[in-house]
C-alpha atoms as a PDB file:
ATOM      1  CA  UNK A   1     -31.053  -8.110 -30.388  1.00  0.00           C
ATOM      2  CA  UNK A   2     -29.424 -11.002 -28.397  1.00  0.00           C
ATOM      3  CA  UNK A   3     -27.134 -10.299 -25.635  1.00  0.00           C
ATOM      4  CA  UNK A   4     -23.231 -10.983 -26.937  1.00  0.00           C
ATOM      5  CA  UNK A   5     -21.174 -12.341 -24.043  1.00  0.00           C
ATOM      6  CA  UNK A   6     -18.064 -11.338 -26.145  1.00  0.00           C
ATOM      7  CA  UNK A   7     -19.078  -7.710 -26.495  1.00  0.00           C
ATOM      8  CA  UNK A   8     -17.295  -4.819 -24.532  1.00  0.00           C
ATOM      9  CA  UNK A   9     -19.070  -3.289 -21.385  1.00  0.00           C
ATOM     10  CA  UNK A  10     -19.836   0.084 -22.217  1.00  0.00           C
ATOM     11  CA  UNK A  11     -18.076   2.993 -19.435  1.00  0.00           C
ATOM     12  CA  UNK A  12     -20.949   3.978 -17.899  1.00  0.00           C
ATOM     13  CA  UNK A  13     -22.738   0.693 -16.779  1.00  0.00           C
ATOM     14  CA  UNK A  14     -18.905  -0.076 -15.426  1.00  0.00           C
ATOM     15  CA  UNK A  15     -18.894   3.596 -13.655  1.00  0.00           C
ATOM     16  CA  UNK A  16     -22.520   2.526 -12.169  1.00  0.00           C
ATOM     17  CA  UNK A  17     -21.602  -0.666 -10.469  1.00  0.00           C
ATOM     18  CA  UNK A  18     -18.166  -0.008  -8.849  1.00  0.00           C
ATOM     19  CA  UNK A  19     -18.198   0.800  -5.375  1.00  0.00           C
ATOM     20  CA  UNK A  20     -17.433   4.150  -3.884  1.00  0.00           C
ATOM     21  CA  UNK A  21     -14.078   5.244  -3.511  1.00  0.00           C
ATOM     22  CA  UNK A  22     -13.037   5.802   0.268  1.00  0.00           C
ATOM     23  CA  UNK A  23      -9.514   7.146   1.534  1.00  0.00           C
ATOM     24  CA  UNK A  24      -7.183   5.268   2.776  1.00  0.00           C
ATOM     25  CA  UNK A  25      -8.787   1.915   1.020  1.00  0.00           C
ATOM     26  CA  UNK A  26      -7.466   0.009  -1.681  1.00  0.00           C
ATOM     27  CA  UNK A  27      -9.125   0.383  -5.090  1.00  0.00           C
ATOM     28  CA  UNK A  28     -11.678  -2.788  -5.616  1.00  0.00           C
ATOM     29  CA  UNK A  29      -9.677  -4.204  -8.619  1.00  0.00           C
ATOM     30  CA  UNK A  30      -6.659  -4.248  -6.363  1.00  0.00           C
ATOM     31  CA  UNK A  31      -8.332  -6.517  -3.718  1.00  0.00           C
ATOM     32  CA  UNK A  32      -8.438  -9.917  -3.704  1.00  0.00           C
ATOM     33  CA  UNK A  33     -11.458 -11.745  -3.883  1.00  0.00           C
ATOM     34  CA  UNK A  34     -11.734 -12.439  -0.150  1.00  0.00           C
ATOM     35  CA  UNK A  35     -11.734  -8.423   1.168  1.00  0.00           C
ATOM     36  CA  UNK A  36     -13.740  -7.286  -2.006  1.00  0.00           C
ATOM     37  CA  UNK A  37     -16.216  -9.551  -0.692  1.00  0.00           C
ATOM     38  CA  UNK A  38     -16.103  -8.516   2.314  1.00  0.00           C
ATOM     39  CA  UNK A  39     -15.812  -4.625   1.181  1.00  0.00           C
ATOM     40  CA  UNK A  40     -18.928  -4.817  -0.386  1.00  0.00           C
ATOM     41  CA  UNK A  41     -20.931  -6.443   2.590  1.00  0.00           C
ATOM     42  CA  UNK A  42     -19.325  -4.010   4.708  1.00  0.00           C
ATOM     43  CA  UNK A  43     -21.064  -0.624   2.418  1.00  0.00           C
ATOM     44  CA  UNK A  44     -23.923  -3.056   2.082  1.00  0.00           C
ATOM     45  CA  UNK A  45     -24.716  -2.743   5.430  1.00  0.00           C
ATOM     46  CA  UNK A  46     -27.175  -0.085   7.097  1.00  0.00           C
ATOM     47  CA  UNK A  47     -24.720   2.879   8.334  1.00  0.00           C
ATOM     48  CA  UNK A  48     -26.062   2.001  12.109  1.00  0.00           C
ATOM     49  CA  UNK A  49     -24.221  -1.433  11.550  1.00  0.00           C
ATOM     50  CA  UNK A  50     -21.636  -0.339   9.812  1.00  0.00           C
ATOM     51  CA  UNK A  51     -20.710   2.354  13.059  1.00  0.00           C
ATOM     52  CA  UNK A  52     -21.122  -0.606  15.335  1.00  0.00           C
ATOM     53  CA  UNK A  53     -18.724  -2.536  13.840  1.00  0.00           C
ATOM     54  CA  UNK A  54     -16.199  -0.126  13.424  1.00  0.00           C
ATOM     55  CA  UNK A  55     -16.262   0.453  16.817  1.00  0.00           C
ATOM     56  CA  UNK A  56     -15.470  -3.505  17.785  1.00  0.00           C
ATOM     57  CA  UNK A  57     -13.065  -3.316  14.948  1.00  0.00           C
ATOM     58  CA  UNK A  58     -11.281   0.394  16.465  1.00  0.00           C
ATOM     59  CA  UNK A  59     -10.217  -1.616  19.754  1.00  0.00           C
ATOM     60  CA  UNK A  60      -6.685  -0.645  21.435  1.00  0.00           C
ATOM     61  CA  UNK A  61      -5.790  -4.035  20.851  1.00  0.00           C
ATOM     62  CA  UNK A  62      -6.405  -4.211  17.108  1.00  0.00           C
ATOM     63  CA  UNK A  63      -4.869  -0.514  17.168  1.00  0.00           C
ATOM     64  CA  UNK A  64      -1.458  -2.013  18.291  1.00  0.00           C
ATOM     65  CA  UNK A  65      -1.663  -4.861  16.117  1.00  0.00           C
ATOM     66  CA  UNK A  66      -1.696  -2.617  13.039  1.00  0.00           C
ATOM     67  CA  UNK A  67       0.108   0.254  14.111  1.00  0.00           C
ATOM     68  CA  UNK A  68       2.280   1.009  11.326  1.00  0.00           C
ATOM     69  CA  UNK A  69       0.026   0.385   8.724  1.00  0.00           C
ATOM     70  CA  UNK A  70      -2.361   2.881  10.535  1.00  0.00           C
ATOM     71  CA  UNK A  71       1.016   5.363  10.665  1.00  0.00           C
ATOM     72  CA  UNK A  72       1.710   4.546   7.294  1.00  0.00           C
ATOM     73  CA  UNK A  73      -1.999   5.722   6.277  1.00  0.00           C
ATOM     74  CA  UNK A  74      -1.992   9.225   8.080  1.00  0.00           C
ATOM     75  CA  UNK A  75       1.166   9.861   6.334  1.00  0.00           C
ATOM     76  CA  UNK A  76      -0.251   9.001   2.974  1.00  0.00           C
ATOM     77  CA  UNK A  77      -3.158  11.217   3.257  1.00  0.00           C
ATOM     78  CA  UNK A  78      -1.117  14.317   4.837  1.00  0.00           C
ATOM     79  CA  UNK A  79       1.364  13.813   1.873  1.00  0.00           C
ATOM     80  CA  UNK A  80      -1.829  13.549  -0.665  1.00  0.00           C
ATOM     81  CA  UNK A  81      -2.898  16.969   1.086  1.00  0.00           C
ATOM     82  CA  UNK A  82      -6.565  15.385   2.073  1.00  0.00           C
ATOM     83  CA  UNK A  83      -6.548  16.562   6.131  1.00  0.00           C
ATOM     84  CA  UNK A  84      -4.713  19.132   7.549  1.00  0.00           C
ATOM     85  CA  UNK A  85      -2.244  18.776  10.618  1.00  0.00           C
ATOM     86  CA  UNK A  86      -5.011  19.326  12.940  1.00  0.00           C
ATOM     87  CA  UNK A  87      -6.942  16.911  11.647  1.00  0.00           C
ATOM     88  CA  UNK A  88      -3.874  14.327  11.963  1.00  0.00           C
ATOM     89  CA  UNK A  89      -3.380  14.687  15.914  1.00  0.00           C
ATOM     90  CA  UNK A  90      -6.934  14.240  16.530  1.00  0.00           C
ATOM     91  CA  UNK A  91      -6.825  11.037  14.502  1.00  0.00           C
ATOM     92  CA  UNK A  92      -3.747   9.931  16.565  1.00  0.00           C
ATOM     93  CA  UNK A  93      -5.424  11.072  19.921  1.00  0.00           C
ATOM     94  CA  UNK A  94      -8.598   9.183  19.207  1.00  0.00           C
ATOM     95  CA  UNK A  95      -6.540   6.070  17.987  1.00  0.00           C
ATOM     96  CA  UNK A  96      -4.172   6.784  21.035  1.00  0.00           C
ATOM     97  CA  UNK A  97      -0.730   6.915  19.062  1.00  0.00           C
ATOM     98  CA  UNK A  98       1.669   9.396  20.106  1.00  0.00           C
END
């Protein structure tokens, strides 16, 4: 049998290659092609890594660049039901909004 470049994926080879699904992140086929390359270096990367550069990414200063996307986020997912109210001050406290 010789491979048809015309043929239909099947749903299951699809389902085995995309990338995981993490809150508050766009959906892969919504991305352009610069941050879905960089999406999938970033869950390519050891978890160690991948802490470490949150962390230099998490700065106060990139925190008040992007404030009300960040707001805009936590409202999403307490509207969506995924964390509690609890759950939302600590994220604000870590992230130092008020």
């Amino acid at each position: 049998m010789k491979w048809n470049p015309f043929k239909k994926g099947d749903e299951e080879s699809k389902k085995q290659d995309d990338m995981p699904d993490i809150a508050g992140v766009k959906k892969p086929e919504d991305m352009n092609m610069l941050q879905r390359l960089a999406y999938k270096r970033v869950m390519a990367m050891n978890p160690a890594e991948r802490a470490k550069l949150m962390q230099k990414m998490m700065t106060p200063k990139n925190v008040k660049k992007h404030e009300k996307e960040i707001r805009e986020q936590i409202e999403e997912l307490r509207k969506s039901g995924k964390v509690s109210d609890d759950q939302i001050r600590l994220m604000k406290a870590r992230l130092g909004l008020k």
